[in-house]
C-alpha atoms as a PDB file:
ATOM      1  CA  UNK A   1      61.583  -9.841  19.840  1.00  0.00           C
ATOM      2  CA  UNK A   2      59.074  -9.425  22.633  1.00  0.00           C
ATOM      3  CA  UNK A   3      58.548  -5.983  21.889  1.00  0.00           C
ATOM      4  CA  UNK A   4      58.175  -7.059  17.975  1.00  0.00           C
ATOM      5  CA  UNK A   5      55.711  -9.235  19.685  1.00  0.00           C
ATOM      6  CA  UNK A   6      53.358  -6.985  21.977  1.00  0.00           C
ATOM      7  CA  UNK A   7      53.464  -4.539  18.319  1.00  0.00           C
ATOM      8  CA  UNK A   8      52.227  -7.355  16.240  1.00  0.00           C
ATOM      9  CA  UNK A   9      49.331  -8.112  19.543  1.00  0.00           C
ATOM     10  CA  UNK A  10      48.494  -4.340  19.550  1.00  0.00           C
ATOM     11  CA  UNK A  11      48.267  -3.975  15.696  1.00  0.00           C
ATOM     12  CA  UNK A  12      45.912  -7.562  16.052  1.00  0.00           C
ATOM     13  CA  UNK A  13      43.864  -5.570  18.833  1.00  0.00           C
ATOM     14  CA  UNK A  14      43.497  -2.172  16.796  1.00  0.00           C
ATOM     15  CA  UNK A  15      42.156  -4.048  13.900  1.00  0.00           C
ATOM     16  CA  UNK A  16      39.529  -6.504  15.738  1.00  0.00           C
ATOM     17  CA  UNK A  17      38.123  -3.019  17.352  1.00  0.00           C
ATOM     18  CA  UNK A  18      37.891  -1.377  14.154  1.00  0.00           C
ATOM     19  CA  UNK A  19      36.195  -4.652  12.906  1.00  0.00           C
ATOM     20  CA  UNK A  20      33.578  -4.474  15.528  1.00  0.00           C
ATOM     21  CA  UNK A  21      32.771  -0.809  15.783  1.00  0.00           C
ATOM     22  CA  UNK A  22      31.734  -1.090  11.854  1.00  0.00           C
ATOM     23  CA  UNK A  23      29.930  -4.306  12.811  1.00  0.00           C
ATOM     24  CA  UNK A  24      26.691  -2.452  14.172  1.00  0.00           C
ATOM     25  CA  UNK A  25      26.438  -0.624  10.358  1.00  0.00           C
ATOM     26  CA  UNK A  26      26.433  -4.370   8.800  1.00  0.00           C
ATOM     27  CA  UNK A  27      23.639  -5.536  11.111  1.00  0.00           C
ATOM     28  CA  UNK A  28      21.294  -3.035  11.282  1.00  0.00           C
ATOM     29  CA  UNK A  29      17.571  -4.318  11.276  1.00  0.00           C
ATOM     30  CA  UNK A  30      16.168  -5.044   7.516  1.00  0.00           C
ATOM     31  CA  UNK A  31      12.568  -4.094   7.249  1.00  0.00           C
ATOM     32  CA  UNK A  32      10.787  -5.383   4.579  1.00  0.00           C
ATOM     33  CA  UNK A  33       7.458  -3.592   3.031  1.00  0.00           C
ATOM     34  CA  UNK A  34       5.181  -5.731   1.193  1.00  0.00           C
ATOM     35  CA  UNK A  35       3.177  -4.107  -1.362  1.00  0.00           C
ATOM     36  CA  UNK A  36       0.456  -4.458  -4.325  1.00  0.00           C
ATOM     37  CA  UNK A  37       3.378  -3.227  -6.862  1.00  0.00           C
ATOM     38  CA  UNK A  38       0.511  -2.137  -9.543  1.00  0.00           C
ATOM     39  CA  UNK A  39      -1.331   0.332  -7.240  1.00  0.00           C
ATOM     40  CA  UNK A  40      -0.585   3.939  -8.358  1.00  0.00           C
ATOM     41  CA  UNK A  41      -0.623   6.353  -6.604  1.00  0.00           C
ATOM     42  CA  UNK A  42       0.620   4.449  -3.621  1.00  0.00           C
ATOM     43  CA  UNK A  43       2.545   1.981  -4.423  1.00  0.00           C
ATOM     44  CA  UNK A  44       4.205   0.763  -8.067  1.00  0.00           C
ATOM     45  CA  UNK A  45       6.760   0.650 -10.522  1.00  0.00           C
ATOM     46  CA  UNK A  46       8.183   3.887 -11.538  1.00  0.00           C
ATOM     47  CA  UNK A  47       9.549   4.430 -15.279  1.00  0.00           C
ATOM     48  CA  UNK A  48      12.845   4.513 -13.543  1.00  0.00           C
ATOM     49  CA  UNK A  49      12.348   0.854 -12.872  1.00  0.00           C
ATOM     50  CA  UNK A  50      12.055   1.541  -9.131  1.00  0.00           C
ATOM     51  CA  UNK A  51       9.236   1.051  -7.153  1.00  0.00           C
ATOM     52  CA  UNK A  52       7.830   4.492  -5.938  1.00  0.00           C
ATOM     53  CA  UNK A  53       4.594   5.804  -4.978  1.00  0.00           C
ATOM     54  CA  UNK A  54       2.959   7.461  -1.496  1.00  0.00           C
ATOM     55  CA  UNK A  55       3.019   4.469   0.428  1.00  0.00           C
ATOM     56  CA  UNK A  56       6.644   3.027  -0.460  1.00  0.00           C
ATOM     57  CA  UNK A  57       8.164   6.969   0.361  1.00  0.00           C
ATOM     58  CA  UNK A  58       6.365   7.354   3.355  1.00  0.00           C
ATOM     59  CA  UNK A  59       7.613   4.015   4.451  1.00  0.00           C
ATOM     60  CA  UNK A  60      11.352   4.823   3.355  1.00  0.00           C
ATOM     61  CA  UNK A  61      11.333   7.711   5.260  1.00  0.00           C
ATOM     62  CA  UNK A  62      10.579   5.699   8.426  1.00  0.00           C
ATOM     63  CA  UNK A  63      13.425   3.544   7.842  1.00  0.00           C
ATOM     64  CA  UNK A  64      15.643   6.237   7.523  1.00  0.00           C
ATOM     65  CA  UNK A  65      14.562   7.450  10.846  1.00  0.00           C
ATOM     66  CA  UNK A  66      14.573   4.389  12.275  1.00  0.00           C
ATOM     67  CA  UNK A  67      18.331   3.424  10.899  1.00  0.00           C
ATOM     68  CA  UNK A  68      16.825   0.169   9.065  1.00  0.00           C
ATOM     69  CA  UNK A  69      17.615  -0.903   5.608  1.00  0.00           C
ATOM     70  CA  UNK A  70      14.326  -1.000   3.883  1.00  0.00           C
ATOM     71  CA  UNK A  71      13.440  -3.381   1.012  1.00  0.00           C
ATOM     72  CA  UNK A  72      10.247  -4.356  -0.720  1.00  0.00           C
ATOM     73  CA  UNK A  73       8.455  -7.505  -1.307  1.00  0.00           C
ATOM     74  CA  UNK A  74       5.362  -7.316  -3.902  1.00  0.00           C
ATOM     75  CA  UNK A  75       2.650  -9.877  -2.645  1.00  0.00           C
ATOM     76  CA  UNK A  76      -0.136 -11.581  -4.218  1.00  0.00           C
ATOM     77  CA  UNK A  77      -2.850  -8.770  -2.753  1.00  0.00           C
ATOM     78  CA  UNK A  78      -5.407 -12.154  -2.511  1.00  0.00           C
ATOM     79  CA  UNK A  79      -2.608 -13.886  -0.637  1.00  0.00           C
ATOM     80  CA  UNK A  80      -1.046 -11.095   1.064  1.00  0.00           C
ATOM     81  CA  UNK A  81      -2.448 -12.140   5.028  1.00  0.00           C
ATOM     82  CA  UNK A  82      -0.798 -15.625   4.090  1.00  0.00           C
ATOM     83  CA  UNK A  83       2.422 -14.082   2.836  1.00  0.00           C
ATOM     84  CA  UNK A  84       2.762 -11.967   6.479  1.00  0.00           C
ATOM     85  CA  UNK A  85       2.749 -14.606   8.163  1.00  0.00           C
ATOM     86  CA  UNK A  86       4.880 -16.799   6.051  1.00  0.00           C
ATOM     87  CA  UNK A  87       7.705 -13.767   6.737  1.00  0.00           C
ATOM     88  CA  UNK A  88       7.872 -13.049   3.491  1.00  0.00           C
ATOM     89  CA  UNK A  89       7.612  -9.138   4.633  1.00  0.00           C
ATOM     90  CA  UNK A  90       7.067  -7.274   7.603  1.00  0.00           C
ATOM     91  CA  UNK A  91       3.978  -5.655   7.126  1.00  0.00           C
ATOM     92  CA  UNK A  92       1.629  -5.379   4.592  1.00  0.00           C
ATOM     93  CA  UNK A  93       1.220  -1.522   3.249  1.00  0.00           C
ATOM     94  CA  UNK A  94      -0.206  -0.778   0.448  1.00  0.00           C
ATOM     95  CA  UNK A  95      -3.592   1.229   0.419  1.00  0.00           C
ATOM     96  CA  UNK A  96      -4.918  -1.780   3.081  1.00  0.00           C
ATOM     97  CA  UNK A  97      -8.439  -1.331   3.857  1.00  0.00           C
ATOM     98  CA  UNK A  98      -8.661  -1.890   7.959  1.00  0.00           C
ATOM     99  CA  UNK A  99     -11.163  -4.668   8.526  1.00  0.00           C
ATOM    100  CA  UNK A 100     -12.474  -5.829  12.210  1.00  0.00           C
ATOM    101  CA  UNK A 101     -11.461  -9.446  10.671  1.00  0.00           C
ATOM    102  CA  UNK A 102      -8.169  -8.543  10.990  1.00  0.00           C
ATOM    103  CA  UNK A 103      -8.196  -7.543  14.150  1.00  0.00           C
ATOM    104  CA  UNK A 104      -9.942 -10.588  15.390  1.00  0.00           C
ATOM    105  CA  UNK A 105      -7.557 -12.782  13.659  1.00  0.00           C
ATOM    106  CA  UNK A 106      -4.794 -11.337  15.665  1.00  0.00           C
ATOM    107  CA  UNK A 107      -2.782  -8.865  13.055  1.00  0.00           C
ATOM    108  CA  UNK A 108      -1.648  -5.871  14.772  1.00  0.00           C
ATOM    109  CA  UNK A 109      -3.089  -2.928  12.457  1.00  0.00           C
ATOM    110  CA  UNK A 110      -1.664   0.542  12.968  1.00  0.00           C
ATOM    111  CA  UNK A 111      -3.751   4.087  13.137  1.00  0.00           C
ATOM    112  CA  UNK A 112      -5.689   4.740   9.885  1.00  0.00           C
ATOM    113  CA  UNK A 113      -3.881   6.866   7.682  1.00  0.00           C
ATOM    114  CA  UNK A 114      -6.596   7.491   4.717  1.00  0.00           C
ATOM    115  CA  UNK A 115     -10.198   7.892   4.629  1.00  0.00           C
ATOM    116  CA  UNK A 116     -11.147   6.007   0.986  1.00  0.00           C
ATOM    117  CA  UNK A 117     -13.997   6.051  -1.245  1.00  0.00           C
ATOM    118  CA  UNK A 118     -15.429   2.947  -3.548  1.00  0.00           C
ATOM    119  CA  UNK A 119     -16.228   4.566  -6.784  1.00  0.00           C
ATOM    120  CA  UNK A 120     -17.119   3.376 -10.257  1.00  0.00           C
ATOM    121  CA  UNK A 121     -14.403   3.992 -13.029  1.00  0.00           C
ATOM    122  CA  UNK A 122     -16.080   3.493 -16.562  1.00  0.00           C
ATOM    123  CA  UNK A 123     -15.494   5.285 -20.361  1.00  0.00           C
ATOM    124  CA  UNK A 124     -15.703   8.387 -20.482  1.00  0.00           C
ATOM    125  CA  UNK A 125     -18.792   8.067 -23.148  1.00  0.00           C
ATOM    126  CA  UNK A 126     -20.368   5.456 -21.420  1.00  0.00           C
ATOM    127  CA  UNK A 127     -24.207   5.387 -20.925  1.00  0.00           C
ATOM    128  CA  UNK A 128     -23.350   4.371 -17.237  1.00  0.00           C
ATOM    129  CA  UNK A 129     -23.982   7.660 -14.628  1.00  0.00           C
ATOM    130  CA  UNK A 130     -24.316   5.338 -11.694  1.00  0.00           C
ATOM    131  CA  UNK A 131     -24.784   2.241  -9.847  1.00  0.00           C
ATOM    132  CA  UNK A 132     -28.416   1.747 -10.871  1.00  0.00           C
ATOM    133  CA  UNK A 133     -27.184   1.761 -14.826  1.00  0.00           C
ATOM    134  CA  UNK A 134     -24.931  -1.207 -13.942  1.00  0.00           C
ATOM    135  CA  UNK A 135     -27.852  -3.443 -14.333  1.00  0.00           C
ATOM    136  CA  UNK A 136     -27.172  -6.584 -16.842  1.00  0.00           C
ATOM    137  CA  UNK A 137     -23.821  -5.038 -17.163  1.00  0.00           C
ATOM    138  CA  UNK A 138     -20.053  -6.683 -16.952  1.00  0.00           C
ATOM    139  CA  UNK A 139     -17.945  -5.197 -13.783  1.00  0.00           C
ATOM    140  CA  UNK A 140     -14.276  -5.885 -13.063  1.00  0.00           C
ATOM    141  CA  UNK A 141     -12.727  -5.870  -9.262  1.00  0.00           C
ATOM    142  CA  UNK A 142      -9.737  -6.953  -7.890  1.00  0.00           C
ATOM    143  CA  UNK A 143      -9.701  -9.986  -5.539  1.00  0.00           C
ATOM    144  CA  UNK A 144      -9.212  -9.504  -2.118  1.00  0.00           C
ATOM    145  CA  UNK A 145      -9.748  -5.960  -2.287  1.00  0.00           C
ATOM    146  CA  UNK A 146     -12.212  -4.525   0.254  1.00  0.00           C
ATOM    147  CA  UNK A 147     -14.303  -3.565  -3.118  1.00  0.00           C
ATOM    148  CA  UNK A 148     -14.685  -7.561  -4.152  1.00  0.00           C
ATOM    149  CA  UNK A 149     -15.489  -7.760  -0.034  1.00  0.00           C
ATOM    150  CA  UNK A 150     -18.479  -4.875  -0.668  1.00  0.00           C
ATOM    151  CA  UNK A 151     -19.843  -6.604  -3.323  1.00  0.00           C
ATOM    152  CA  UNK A 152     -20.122  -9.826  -2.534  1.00  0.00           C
ATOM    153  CA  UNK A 153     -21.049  -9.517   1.239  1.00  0.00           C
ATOM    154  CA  UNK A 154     -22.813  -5.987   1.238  1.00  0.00           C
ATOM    155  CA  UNK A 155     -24.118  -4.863  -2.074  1.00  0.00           C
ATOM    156  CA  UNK A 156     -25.391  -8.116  -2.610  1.00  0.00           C
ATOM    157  CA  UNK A 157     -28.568  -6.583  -4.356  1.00  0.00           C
ATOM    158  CA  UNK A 158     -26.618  -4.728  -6.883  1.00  0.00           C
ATOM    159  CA  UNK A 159     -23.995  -7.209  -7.959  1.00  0.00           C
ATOM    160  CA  UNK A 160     -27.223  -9.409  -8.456  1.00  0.00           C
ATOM    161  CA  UNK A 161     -28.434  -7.166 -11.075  1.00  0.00           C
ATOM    162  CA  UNK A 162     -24.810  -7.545 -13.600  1.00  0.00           C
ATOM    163  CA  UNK A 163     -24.712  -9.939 -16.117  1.00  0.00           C
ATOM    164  CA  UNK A 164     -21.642 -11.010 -14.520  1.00  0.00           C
ATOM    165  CA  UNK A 165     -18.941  -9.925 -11.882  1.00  0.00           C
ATOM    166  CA  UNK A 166     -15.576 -10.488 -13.403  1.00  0.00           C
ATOM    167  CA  UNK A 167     -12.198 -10.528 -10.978  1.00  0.00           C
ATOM    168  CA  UNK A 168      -8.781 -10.096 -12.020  1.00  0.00           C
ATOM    169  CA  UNK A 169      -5.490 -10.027  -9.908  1.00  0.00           C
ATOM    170  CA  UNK A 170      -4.458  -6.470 -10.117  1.00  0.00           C
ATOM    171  CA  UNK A 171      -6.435  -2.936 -10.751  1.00  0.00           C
ATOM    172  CA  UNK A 172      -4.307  -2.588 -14.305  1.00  0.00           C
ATOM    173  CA  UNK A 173      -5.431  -5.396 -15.495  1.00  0.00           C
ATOM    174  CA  UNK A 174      -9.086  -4.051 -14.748  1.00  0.00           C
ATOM    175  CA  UNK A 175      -8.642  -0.925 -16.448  1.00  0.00           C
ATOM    176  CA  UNK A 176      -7.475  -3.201 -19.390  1.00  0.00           C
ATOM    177  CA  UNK A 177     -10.691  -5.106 -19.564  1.00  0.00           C
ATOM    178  CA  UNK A 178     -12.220  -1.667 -19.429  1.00  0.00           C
ATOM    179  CA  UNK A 179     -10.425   0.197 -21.949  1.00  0.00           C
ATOM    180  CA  UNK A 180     -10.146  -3.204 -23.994  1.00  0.00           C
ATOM    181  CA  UNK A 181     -14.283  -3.009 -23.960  1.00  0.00           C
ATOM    182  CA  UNK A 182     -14.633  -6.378 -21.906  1.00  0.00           C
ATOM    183  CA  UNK A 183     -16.371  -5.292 -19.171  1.00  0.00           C
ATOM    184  CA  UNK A 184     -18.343  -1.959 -18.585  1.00  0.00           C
ATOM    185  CA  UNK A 185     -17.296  -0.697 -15.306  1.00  0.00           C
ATOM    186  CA  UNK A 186     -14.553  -0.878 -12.464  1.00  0.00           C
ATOM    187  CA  UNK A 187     -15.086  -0.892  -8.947  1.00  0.00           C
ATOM    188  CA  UNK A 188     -12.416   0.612  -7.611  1.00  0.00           C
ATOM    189  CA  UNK A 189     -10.590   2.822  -4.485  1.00  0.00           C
ATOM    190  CA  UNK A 190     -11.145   6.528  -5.929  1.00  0.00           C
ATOM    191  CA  UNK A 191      -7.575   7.422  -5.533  1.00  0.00           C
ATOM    192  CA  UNK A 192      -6.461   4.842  -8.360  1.00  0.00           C
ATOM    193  CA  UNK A 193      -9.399   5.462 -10.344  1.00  0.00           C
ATOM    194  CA  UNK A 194      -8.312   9.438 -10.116  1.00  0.00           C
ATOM    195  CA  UNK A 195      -5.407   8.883 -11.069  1.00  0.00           C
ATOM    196  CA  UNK A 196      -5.853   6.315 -13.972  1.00  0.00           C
ATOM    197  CA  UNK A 197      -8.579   8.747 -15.109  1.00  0.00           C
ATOM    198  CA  UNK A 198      -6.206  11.571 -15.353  1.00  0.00           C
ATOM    199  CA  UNK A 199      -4.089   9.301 -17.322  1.00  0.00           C
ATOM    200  CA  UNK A 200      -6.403   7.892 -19.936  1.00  0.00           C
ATOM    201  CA  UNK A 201      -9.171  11.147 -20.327  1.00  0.00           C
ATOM    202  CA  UNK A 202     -11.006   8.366 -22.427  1.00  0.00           C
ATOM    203  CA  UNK A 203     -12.150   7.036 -18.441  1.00  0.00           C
ATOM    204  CA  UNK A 204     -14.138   9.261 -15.884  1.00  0.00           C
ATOM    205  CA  UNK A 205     -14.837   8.584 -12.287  1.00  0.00           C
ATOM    206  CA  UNK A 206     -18.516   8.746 -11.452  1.00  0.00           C
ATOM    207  CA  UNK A 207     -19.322  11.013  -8.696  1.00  0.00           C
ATOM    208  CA  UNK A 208     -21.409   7.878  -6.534  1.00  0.00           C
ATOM    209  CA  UNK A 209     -19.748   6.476  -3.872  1.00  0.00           C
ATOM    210  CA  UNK A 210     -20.276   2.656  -2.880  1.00  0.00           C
ATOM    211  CA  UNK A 211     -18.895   2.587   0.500  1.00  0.00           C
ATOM    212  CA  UNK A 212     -16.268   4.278   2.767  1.00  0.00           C
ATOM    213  CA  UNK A 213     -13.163   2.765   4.712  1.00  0.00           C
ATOM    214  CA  UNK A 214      -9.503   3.349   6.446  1.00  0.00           C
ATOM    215  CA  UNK A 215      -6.331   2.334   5.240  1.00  0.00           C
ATOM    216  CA  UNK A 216      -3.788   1.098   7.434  1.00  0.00           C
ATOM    217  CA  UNK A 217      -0.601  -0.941   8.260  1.00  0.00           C
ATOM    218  CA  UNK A 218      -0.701  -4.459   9.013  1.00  0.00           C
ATOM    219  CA  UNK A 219       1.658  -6.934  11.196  1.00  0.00           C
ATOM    220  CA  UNK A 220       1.804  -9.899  12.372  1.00  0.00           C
ATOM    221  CA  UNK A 221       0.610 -11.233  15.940  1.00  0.00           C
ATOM    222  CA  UNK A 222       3.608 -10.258  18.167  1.00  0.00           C
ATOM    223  CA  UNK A 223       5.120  -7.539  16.484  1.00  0.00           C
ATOM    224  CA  UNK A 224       3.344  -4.521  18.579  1.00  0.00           C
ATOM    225  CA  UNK A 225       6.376  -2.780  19.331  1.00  0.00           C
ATOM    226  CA  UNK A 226       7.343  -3.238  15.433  1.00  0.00           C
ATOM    227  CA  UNK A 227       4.213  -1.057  14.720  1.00  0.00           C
ATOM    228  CA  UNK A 228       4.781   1.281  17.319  1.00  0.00           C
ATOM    229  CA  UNK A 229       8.117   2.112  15.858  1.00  0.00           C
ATOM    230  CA  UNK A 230       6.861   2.716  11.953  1.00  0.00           C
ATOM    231  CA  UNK A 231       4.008   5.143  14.039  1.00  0.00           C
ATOM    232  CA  UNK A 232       6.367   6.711  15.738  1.00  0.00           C
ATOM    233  CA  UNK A 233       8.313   7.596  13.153  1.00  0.00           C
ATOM    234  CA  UNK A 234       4.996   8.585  10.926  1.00  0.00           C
ATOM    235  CA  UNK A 235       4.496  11.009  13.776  1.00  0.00           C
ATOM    236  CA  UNK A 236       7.908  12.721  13.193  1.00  0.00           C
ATOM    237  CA  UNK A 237       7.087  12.972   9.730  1.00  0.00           C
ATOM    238  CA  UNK A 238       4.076  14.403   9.944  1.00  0.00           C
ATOM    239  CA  UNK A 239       5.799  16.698  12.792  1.00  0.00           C
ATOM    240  CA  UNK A 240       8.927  17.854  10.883  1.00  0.00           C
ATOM    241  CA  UNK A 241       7.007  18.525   7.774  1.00  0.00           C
ATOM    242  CA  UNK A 242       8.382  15.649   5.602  1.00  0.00           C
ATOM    243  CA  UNK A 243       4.987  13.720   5.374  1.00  0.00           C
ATOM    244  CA  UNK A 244       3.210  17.031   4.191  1.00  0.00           C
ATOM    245  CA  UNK A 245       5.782  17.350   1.403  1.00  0.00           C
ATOM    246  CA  UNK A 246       5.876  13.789  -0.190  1.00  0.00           C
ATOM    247  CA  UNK A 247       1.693  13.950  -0.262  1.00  0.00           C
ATOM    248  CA  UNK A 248       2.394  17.187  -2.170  1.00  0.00           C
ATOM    249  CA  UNK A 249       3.820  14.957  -4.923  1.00  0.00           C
ATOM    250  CA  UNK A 250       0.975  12.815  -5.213  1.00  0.00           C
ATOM    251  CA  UNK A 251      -2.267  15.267  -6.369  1.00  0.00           C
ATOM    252  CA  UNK A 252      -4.313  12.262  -6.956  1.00  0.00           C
ATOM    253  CA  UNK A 253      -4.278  12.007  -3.489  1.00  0.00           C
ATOM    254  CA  UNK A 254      -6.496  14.071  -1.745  1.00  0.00           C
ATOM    255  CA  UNK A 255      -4.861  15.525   1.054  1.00  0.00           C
ATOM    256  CA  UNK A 256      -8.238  16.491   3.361  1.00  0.00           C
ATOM    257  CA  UNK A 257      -8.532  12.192   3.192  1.00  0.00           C
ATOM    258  CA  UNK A 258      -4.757  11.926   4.841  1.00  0.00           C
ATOM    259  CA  UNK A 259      -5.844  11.490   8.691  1.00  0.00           C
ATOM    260  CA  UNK A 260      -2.048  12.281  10.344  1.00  0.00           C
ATOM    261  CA  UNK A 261      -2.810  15.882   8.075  1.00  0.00           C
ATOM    262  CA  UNK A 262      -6.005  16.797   9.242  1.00  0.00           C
ATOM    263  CA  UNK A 263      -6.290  15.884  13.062  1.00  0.00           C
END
């Protein structure tokens, strides 16, 4: 009996180890990556139903280096500060202009990764060759996008001159207006405007640029060594070769903007 006994303890024993040693695989760290979902070509839905784009790969590929589970949250992009620090995500990545406000507030913002341009999207046969045709004119922007910010704080002079300054909640809904006839122009990051340009040939790009700024990363107040971690592991990327191949697959990106490619 006793030695039925000590079997039945070591069997217990055996199992409880195996139990724990698959624990660590179960609680490994879940980052979340909040996102403007309808913001091609870094972030959005893919017609596989996933959501794909520069952005969300780069960030998977962190993960995987990291050992996290990785999941995506899409925010409200004019409440996405207030979603951060309602935990809602992690960080906020998603083509996210750096702004000295953000900084001040407290968010920890990681190395820039893109050098963008504000362009103007409009029809292809529109009269409109730059700004100074915008005059009495109807332009779409997105809110809280660092092109609503240049607008309405530093081209104050120019949005003056439009017969009205329309803003809608995402960038495809601003190409709708457009292409719906609504409003005549789009201010917009080039890289979207490229690339819904080269989807709809009826739009082209204007070669004017409105201002210049720096994507990056942003976290919440605390979470340095959080950011240090997703840099880190950008670094290997760009090191082993992988971040150079997923920009390949994105040619309305221009890679001589990427900063981690061109230091």
């Amino acid at each position: 009996m006793k030695k039925v006994i000590a079997l039945a303890l070591a069997l217990v024993m055996v199992l409880a180890f195996a139990a724990c040693s698959k624990a660590p695989a179960n609680d490994k760290k879940t980052f979340t990556m909040g996102i403007d979902a309808e913001y091609p070509p870094f972030s959005y839905m893919g017609d596989d139903g996933e959501y794909t784009g520069f952005d969300v790969e780069i960030c998977k590929a962190c993960c995987d280096l990291l050992g996290w589970n990785f999941e995506i949250f899409g925010v409200n992009w004019d409440e996405k500060l207030v979603q951060l620090d309602a935990n809602e995500c992690d960080c906020v990545w998603s083509g996210m202009t750096i702004l000295d406000s953000m900084k001040e507030a407290g968010y920890v913002i990681s190395d820039p990764y893109f050098k963008n341009d504000q362009v103007i999207l409009v029809k292809a046969d529109s009269d409109i060759k730059g700004s100074a045709d915008l005059k009495g004119m109807v332009v779409a922007v997105q809110l809280g996008t660092s092109g609503e910010t240049l607008l309405n704080e530093e081209l104050t002079d120019l949005t003056a001159s439009f017969k009205e300054l329309v803003t809608c909640d995402s960038f495809l809904k601003c190409f709708a207006e457009l292409e719906g006839g609504s409003v005549d122009a789009v201010v917009v990051d080039k890289p979207v405007a490229v690339a819904r340009a080269n989807e709809n040939k009826d739009l082209v790009v204007l070669d004017e640029i409105l201002g210049t700024e720096e994507y990056g990363i942003a976290f919440r107040s605390g979470d340095e060594q959080m950011c240090k971690d997703i840099q880190g592991a950008i670094n290997t990327l760009v090191e082993n070769g992988t971040y150079a191949k997923i920009a390949e697959k994105y040619p309305d990106i221009d890679a001589a903007n990427l900063v981690f490619l061109n230091k």
